[in-house]
Every structure is written in C-alpha cells, then in structure tokens.
PDB file of N, CA and C in Angstrom:
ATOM      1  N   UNK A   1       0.837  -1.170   0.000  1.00  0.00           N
ATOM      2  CA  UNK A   1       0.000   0.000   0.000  1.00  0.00           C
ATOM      3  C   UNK A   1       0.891   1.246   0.000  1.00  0.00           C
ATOM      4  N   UNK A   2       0.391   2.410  -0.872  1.00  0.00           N
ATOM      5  CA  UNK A   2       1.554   3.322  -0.918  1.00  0.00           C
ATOM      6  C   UNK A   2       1.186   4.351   0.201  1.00  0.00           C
ATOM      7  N   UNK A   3       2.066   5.717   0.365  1.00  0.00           N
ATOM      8  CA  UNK A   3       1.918   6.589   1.149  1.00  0.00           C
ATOM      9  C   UNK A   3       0.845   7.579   0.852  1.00  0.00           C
ATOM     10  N   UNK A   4      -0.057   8.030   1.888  1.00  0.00           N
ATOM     11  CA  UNK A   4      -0.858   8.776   1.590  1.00  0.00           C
ATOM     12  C   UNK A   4      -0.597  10.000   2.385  1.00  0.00           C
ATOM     13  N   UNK A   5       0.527  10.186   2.334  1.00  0.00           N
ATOM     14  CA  UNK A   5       0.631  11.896   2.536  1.00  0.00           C
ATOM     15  C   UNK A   5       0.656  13.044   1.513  1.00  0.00           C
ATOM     16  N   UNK A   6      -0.043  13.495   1.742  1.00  0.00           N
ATOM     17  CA  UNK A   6      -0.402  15.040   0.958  1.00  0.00           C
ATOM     18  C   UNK A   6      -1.719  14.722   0.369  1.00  0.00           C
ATOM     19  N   UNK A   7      -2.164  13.536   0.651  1.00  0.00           N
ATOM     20  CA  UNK A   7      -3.729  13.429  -0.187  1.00  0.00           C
ATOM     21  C   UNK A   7      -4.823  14.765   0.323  1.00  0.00           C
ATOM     22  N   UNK A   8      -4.426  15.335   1.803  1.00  0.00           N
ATOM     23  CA  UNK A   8      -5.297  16.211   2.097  1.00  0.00           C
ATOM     24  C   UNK A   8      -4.967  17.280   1.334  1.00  0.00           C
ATOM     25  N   UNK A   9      -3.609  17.748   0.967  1.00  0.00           N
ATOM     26  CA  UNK A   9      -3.319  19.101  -0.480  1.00  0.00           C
ATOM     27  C   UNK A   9      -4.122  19.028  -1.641  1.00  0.00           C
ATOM     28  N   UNK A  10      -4.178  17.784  -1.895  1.00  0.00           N
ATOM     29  CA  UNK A  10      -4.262  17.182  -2.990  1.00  0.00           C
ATOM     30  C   UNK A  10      -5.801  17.251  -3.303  1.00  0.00           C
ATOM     31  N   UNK A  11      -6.265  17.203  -2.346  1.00  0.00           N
ATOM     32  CA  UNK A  11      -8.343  16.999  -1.933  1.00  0.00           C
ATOM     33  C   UNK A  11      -8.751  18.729  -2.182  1.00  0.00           C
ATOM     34  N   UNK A  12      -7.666  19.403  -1.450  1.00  0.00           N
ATOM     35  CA  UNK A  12      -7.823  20.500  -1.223  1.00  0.00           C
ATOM     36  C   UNK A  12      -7.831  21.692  -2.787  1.00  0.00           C
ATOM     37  N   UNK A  13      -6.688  21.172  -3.547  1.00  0.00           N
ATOM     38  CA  UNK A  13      -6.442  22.210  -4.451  1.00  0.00           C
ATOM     39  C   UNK A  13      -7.630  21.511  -5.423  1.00  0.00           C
ATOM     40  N   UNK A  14      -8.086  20.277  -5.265  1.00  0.00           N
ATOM     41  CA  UNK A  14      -9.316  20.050  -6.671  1.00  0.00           C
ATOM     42  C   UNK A  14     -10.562  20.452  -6.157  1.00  0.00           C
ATOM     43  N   UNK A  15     -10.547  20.397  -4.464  1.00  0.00           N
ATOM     44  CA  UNK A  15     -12.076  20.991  -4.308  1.00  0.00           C
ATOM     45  C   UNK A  15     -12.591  22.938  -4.513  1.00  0.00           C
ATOM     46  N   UNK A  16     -11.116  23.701  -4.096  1.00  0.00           N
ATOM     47  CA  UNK A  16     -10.995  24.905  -4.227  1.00  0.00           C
ATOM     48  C   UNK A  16     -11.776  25.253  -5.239  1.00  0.00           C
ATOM     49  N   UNK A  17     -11.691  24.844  -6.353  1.00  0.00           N
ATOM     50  CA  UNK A  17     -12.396  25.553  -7.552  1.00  0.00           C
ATOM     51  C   UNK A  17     -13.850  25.826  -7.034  1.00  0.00           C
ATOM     52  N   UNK A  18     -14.634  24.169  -6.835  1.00  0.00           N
ATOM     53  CA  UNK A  18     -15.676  24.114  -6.438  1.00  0.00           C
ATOM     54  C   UNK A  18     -15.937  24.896  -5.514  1.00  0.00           C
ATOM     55  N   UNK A  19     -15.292  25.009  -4.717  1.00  0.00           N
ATOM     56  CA  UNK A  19     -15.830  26.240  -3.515  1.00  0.00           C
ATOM     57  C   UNK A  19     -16.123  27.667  -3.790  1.00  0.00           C
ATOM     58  N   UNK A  20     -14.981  27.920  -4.662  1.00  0.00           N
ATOM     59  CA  UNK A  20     -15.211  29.102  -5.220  1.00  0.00           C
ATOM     60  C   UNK A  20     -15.865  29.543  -5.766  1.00  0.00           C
ATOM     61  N   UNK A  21     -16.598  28.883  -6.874  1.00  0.00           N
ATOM     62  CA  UNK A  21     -17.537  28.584  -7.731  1.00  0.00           C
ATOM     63  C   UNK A  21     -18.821  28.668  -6.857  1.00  0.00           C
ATOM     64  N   UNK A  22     -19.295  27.986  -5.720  1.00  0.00           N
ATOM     65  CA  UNK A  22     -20.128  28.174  -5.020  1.00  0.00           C
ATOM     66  C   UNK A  22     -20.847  29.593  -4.325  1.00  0.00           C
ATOM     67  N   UNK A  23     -19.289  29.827  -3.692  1.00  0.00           N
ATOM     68  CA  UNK A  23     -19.328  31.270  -3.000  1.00  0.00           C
ATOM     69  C   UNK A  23     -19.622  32.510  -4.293  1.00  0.00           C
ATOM     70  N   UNK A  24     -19.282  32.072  -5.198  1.00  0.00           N
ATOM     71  CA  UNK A  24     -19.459  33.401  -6.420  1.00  0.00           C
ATOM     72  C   UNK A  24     -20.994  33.021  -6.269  1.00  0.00           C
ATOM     73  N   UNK A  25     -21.729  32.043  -6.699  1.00  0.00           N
ATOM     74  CA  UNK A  25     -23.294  32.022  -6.898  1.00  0.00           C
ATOM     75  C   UNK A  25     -24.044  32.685  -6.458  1.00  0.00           C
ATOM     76  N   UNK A  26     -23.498  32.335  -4.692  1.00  0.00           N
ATOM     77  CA  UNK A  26     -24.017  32.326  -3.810  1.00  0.00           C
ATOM     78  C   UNK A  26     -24.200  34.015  -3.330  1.00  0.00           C
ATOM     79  N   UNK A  27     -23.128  35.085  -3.553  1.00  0.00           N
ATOM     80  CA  UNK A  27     -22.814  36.249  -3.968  1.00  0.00           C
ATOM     81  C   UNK A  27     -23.697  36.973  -4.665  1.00  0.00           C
ATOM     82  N   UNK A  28     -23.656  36.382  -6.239  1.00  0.00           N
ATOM     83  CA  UNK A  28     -23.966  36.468  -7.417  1.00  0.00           C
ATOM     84  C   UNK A  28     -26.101  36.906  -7.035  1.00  0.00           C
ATOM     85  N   UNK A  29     -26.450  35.711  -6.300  1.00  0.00           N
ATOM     86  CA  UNK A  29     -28.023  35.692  -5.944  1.00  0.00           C
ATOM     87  C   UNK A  29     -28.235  36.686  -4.992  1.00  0.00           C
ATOM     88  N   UNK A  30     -27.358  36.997  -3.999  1.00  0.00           N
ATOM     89  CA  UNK A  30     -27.753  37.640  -3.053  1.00  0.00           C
ATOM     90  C   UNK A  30     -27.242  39.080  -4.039  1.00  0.00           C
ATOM     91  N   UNK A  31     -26.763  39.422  -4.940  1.00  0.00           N
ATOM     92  CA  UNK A  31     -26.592  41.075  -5.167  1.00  0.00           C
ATOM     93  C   UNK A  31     -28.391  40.577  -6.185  1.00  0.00           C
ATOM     94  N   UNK A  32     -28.510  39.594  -6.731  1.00  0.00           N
ATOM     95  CA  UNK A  32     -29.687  39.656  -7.435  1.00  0.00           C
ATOM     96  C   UNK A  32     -31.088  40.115  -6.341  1.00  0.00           C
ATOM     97  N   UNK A  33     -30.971  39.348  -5.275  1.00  0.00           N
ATOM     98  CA  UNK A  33     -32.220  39.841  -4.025  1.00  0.00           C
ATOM     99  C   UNK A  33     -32.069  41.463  -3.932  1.00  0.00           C
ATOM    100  N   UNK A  34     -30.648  41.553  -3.653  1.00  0.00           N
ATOM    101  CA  UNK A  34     -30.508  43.037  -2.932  1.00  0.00           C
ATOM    102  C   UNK A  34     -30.793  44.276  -4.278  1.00  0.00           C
ATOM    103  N   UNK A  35     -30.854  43.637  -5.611  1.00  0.00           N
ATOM    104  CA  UNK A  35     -31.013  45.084  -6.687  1.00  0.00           C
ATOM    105  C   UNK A  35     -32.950  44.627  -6.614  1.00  0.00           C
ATOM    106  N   UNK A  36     -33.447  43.504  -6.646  1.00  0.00           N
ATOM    107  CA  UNK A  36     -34.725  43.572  -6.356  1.00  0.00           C
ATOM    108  C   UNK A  36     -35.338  44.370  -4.989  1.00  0.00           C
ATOM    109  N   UNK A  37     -34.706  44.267  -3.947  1.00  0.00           N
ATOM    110  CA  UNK A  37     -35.254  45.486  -2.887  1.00  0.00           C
ATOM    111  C   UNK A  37     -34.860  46.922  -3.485  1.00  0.00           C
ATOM    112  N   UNK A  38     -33.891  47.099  -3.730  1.00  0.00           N
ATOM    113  CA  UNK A  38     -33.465  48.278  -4.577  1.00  0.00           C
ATOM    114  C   UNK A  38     -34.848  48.891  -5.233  1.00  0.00           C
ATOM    115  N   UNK A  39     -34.875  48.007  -6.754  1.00  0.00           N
ATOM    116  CA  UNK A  39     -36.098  48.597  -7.326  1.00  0.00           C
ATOM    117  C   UNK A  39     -37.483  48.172  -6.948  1.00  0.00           C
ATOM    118  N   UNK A  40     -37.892  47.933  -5.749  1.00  0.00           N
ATOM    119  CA  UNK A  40     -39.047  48.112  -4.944  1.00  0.00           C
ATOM    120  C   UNK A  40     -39.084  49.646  -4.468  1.00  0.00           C
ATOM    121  N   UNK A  41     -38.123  50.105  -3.839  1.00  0.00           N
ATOM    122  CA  UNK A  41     -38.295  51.035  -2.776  1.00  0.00           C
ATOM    123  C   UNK A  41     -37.808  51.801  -4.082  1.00  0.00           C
ATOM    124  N   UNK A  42     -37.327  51.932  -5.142  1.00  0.00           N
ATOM    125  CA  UNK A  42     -37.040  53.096  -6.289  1.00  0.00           C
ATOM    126  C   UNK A  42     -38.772  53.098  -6.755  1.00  0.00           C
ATOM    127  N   UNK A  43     -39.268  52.281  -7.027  1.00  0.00           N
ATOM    128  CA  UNK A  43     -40.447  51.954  -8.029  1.00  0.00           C
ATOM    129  C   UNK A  43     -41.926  52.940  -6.531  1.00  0.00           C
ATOM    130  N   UNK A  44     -41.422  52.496  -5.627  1.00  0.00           N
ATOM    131  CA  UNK A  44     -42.585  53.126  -4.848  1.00  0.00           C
ATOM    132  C   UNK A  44     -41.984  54.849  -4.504  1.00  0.00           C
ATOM    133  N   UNK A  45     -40.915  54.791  -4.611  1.00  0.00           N
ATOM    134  CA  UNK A  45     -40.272  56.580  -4.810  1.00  0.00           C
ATOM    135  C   UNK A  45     -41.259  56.814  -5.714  1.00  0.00           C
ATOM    136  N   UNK A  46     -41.294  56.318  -6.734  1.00  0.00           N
ATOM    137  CA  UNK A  46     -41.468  57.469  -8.187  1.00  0.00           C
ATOM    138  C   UNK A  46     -42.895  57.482  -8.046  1.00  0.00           C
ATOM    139  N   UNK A  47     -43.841  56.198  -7.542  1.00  0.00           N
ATOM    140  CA  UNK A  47     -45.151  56.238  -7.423  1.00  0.00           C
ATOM    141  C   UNK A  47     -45.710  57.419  -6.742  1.00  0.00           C
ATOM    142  N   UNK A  48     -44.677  57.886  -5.215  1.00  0.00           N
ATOM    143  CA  UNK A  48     -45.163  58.523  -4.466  1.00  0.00           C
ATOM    144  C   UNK A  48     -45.146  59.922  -4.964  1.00  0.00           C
ATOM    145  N   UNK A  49     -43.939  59.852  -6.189  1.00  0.00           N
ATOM    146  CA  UNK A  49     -43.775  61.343  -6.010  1.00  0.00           C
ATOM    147  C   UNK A  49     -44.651  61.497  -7.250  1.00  0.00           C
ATOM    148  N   UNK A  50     -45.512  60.649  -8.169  1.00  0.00           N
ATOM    149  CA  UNK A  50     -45.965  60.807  -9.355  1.00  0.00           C
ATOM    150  C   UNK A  50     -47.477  61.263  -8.521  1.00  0.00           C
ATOM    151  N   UNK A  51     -47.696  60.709  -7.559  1.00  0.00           N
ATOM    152  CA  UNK A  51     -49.183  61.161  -6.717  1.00  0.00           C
ATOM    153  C   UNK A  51     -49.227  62.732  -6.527  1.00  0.00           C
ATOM    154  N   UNK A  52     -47.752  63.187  -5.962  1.00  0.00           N
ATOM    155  CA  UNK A  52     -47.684  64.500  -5.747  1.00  0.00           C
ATOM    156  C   UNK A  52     -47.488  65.321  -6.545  1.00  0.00           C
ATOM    157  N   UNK A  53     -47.774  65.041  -7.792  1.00  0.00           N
ATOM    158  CA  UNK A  53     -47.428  65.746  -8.930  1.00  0.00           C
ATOM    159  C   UNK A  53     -46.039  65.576  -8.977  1.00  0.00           C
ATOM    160  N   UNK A  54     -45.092  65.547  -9.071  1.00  0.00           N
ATOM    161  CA  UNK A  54     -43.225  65.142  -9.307  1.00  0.00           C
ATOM    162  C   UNK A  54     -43.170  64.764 -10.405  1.00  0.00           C
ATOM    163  N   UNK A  55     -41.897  64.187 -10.580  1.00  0.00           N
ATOM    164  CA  UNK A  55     -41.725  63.553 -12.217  1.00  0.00           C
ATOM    165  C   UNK A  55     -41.377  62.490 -11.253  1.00  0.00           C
ATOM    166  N   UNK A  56     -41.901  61.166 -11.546  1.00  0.00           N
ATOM    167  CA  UNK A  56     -41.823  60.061 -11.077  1.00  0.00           C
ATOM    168  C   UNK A  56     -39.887  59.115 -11.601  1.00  0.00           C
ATOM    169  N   UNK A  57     -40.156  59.363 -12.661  1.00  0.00           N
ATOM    170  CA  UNK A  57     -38.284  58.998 -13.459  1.00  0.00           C
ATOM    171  C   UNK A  57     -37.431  59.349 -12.614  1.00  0.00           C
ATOM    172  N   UNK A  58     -37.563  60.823 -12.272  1.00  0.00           N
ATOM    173  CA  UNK A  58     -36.435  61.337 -11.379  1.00  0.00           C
ATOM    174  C   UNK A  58     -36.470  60.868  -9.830  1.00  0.00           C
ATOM    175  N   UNK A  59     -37.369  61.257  -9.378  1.00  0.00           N
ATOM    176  CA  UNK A  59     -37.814  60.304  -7.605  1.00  0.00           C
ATOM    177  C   UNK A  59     -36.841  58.788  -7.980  1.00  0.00           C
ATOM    178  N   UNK A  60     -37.482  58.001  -8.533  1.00  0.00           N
ATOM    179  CA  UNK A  60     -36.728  56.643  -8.909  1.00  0.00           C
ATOM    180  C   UNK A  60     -35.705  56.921  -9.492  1.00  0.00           C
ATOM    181  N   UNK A  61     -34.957  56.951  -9.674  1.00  0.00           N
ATOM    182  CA  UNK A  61     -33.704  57.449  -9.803  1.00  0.00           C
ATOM    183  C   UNK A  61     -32.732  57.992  -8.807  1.00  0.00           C
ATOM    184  N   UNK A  62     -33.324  58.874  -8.104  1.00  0.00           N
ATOM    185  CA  UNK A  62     -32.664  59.625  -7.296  1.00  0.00           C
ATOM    186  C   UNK A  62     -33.010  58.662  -6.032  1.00  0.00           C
ATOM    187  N   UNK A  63     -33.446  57.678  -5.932  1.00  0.00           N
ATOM    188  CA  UNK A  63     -33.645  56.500  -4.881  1.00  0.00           C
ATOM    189  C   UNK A  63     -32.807  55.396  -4.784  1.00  0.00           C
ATOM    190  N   UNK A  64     -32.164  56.075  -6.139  1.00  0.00           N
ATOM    191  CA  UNK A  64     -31.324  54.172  -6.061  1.00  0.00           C
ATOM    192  C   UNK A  64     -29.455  54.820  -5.713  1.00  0.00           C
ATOM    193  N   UNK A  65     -28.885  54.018  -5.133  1.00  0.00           N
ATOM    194  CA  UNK A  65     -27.427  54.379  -4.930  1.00  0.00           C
ATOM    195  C   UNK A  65     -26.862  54.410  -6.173  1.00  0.00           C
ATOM    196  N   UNK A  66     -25.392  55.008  -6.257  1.00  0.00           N
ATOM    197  CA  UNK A  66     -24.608  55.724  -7.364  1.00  0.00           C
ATOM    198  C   UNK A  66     -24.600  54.655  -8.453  1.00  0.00           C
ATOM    199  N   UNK A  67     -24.493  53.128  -8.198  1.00  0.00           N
ATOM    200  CA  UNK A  67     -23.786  52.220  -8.757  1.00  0.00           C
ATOM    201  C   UNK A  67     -24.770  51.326  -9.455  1.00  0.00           C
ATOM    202  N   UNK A  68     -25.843  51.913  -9.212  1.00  0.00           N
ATOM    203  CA  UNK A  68     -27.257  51.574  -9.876  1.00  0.00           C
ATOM    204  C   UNK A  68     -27.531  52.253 -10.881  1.00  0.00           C
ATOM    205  N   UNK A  69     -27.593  53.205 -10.980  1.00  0.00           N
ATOM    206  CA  UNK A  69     -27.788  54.602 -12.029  1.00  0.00           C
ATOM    207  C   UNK A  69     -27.313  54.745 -12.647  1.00  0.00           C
ATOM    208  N   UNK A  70     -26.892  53.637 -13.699  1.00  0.00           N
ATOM    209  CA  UNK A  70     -26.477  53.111 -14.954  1.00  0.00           C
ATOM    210  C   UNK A  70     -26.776  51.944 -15.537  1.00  0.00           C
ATOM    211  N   UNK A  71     -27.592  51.458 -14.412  1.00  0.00           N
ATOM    212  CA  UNK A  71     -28.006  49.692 -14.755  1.00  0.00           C
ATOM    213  C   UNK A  71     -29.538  49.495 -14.188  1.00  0.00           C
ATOM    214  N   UNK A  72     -30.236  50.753 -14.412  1.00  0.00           N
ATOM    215  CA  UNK A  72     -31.739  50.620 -14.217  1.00  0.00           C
ATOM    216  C   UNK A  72     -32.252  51.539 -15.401  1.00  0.00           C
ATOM    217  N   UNK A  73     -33.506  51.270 -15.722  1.00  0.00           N
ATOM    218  CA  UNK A  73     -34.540  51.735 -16.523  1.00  0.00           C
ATOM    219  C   UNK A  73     -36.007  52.048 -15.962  1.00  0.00           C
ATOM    220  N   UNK A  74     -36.774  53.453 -16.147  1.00  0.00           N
ATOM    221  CA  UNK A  74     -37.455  53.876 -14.943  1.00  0.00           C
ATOM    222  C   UNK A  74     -38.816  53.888 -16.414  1.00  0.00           C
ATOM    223  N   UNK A  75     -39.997  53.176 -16.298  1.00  0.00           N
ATOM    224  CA  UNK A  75     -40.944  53.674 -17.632  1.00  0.00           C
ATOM    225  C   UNK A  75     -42.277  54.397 -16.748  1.00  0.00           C
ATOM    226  N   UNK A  76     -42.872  55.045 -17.268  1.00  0.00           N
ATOM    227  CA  UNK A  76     -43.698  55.434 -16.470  1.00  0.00           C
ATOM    228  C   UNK A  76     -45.229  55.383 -17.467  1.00  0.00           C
ATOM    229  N   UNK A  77     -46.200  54.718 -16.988  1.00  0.00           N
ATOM    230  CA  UNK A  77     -47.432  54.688 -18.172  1.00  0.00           C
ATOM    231  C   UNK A  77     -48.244  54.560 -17.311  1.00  0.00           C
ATOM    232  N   UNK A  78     -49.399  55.559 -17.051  1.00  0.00           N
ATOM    233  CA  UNK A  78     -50.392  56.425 -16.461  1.00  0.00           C
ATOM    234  C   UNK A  78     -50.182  56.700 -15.066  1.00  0.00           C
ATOM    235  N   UNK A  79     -50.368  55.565 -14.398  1.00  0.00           N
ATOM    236  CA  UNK A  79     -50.026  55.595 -13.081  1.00  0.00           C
ATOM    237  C   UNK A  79     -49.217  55.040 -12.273  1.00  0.00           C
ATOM    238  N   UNK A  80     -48.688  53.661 -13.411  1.00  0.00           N
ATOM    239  CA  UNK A  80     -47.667  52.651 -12.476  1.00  0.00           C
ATOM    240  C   UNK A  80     -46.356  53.175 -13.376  1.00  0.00           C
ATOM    241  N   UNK A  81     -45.663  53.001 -12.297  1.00  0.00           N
ATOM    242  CA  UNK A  81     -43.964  53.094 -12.429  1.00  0.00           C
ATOM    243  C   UNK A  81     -43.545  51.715 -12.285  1.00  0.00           C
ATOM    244  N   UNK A  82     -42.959  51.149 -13.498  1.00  0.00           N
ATOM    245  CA  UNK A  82     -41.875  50.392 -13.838  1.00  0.00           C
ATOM    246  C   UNK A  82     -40.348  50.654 -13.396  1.00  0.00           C
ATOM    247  N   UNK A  83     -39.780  49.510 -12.545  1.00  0.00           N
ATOM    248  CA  UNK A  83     -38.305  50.010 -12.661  1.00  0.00           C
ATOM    249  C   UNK A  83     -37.998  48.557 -12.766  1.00  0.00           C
ATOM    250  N   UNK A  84     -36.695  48.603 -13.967  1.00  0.00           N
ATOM    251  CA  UNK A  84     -36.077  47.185 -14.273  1.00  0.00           C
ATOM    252  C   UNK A  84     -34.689  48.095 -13.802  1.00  0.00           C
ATOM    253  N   UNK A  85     -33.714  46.606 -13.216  1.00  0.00           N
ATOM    254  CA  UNK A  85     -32.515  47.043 -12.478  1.00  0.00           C
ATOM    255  C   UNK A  85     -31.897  45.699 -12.668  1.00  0.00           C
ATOM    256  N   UNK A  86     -30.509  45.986 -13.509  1.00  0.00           N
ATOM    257  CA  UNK A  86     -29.598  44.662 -13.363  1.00  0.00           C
ATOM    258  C   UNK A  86     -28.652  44.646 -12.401  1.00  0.00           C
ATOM    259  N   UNK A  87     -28.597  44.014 -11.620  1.00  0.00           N
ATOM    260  CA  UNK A  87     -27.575  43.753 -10.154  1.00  0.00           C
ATOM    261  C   UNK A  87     -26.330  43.792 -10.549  1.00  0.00           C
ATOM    262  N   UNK A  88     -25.265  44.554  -9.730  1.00  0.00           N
ATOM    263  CA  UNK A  88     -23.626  44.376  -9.998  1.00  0.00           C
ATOM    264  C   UNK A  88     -23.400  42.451 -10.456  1.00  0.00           C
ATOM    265  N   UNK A  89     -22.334  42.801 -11.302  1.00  0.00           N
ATOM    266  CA  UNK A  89     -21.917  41.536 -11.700  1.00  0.00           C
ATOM    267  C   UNK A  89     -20.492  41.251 -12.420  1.00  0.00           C
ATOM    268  N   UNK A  90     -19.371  40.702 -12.344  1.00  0.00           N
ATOM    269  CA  UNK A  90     -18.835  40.525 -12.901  1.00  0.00           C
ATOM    270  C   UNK A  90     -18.871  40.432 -14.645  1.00  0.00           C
ATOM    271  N   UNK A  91     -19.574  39.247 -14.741  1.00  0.00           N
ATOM    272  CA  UNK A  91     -19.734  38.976 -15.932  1.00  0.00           C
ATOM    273  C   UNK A  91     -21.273  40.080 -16.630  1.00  0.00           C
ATOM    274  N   UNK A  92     -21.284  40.750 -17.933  1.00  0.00           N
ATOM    275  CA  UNK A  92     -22.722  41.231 -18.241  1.00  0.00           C
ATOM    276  C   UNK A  92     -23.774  40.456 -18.396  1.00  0.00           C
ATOM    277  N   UNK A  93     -23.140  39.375 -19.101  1.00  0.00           N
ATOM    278  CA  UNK A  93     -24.516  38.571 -19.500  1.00  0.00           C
ATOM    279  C   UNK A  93     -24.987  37.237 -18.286  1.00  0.00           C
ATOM    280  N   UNK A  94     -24.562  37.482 -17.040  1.00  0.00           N
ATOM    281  CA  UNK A  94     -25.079  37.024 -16.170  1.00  0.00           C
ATOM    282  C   UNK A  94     -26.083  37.900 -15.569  1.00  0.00           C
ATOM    283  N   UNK A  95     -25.542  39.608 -15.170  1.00  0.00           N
ATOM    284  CA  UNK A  95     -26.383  40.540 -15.074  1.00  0.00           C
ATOM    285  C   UNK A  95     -27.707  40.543 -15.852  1.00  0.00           C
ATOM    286  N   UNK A  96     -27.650  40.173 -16.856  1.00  0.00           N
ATOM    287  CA  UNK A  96     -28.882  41.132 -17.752  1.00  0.00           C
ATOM    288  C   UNK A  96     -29.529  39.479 -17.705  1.00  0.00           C
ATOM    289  N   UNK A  97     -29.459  38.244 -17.688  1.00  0.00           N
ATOM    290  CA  UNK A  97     -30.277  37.469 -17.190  1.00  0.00           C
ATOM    291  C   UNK A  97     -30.550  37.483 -15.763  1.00  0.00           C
ATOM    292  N   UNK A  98     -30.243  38.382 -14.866  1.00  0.00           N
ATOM    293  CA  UNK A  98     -30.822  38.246 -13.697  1.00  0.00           C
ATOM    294  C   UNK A  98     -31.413  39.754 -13.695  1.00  0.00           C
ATOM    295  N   UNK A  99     -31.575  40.052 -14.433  1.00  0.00           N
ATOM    296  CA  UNK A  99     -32.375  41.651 -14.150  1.00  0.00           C
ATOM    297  C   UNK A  99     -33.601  41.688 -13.625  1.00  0.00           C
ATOM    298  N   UNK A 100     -34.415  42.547 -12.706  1.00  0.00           N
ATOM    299  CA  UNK A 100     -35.416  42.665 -11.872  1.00  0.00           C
ATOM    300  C   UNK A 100     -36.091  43.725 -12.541  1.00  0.00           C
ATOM    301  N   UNK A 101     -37.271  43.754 -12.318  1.00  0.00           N
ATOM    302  CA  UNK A 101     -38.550  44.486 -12.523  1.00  0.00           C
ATOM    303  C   UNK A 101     -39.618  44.041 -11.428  1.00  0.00           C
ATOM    304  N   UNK A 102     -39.855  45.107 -11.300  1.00  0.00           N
ATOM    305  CA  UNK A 102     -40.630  45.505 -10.330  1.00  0.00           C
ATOM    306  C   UNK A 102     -41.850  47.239 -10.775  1.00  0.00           C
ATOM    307  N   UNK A 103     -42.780  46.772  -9.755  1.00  0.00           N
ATOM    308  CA  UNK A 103     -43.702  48.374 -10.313  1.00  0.00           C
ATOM    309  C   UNK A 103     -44.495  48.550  -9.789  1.00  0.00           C
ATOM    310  N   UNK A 104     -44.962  50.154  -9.073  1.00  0.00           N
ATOM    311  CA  UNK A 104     -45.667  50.499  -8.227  1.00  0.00           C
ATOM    312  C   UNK A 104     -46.711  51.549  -8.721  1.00  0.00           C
ATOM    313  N   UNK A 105     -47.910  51.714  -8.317  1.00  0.00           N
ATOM    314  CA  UNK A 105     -49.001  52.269  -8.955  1.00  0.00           C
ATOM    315  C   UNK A 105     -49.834  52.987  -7.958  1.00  0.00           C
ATOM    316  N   UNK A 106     -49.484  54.521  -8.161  1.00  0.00           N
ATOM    317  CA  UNK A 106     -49.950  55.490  -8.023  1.00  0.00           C
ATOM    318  C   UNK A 106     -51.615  56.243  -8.138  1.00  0.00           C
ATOM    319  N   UNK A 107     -52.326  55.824  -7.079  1.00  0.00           N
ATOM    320  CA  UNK A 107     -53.951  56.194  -7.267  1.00  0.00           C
ATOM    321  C   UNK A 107     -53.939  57.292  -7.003  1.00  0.00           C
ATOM    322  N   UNK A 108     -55.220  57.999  -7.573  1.00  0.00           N
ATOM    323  CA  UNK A 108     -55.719  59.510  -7.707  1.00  0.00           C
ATOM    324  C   UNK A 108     -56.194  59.136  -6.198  1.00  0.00           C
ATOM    325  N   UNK A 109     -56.433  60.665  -5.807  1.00  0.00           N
ATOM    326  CA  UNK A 109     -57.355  60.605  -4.525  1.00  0.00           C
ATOM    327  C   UNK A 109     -58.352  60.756  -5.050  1.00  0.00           C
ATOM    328  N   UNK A 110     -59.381  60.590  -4.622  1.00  0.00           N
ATOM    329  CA  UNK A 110     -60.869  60.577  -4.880  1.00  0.00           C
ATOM    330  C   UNK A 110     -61.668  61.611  -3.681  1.00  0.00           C
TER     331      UNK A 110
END
C-alpha cells in the first residue's frame, strides 16, 4: 500500500475551484435579491412622487445608490412606475439574465 501523505493538499487544491464557484453564486443571488429590494423602494419613490405631482423617473432614480444609475430603466405609463434594475456583476450577461422588474401604482385621490 503506498503513502498517503499530501492526499489532504491534494483533496484541497481540486475541491478549491468548487468552492469558489459556489461562494461566487451564492454572492452572485444575493446582489440579485438586494437590486430587487433596490427597485421596490425606487419603483414606490417614483409612485409617491408621481401622486404628488413630481416627475416620477427622477424620484426613482434619485432612490437608487450611485452604482445603480447606470443599470436601471425607470418607464412610467399612467399611473404605475416600472423600474427594471440589473444587479452588480462581474460577468454582463449574467447581469442582464438576472435583471429585476418591479412596479408600483400610483392612485388619484378621490
């Protein structure tokens, strides 16, 4: 039977990838949750401020942090505010398949 020293290096440098690989996902989903709260609380900005007469685009907009406000789109059609938001990402085309939409809708008072 031969020597089995270093099999634990050895376990170690082939599982690394896998781990890594994990922890990116795992990363990867949670910036996807966190740009979906993002454009909740942007999407009910613009609602609120579209009630008060405002420009609803700008409210949503001016709701989301610096690093967002290049990777969201604000539509506005009668009363609901649309906001789509792609989450930080390394790669783009992981971003833009995890992009969020979300939309909040603004009633008249009566």
């Amino acid at each position: 039977m031969g020597s089995e020293r270093g099999q634990a290096s050895v376990e170690l440098v082939a599982g690394l990838p896998a781990l890594l690989l994990a922890g990116l996902l795992a990363l990867q989903l949670l910036a996807a949750g966190y740009a979906l709260t993002l454009a909740d609380g942007a999407a009910e900005a613009g609602a609120l401020a579209l009630a008060s007469g405002r420009p609803a685009a700008n409210a949503a907009r001016d709701a989301l942090p610096g690093w967002a406000k290049d990777d969201v789109s604000v539509a506005v059609n009668g009363g609901r505010v649309t906001v789509r938001l792609r989450p930080p990402s390394p790669l783009r085309s992981v971003a833009n398949r995890l992009e969020v939409t979300t939309s909040a809708v603004a009633r008249p008072e009566k």
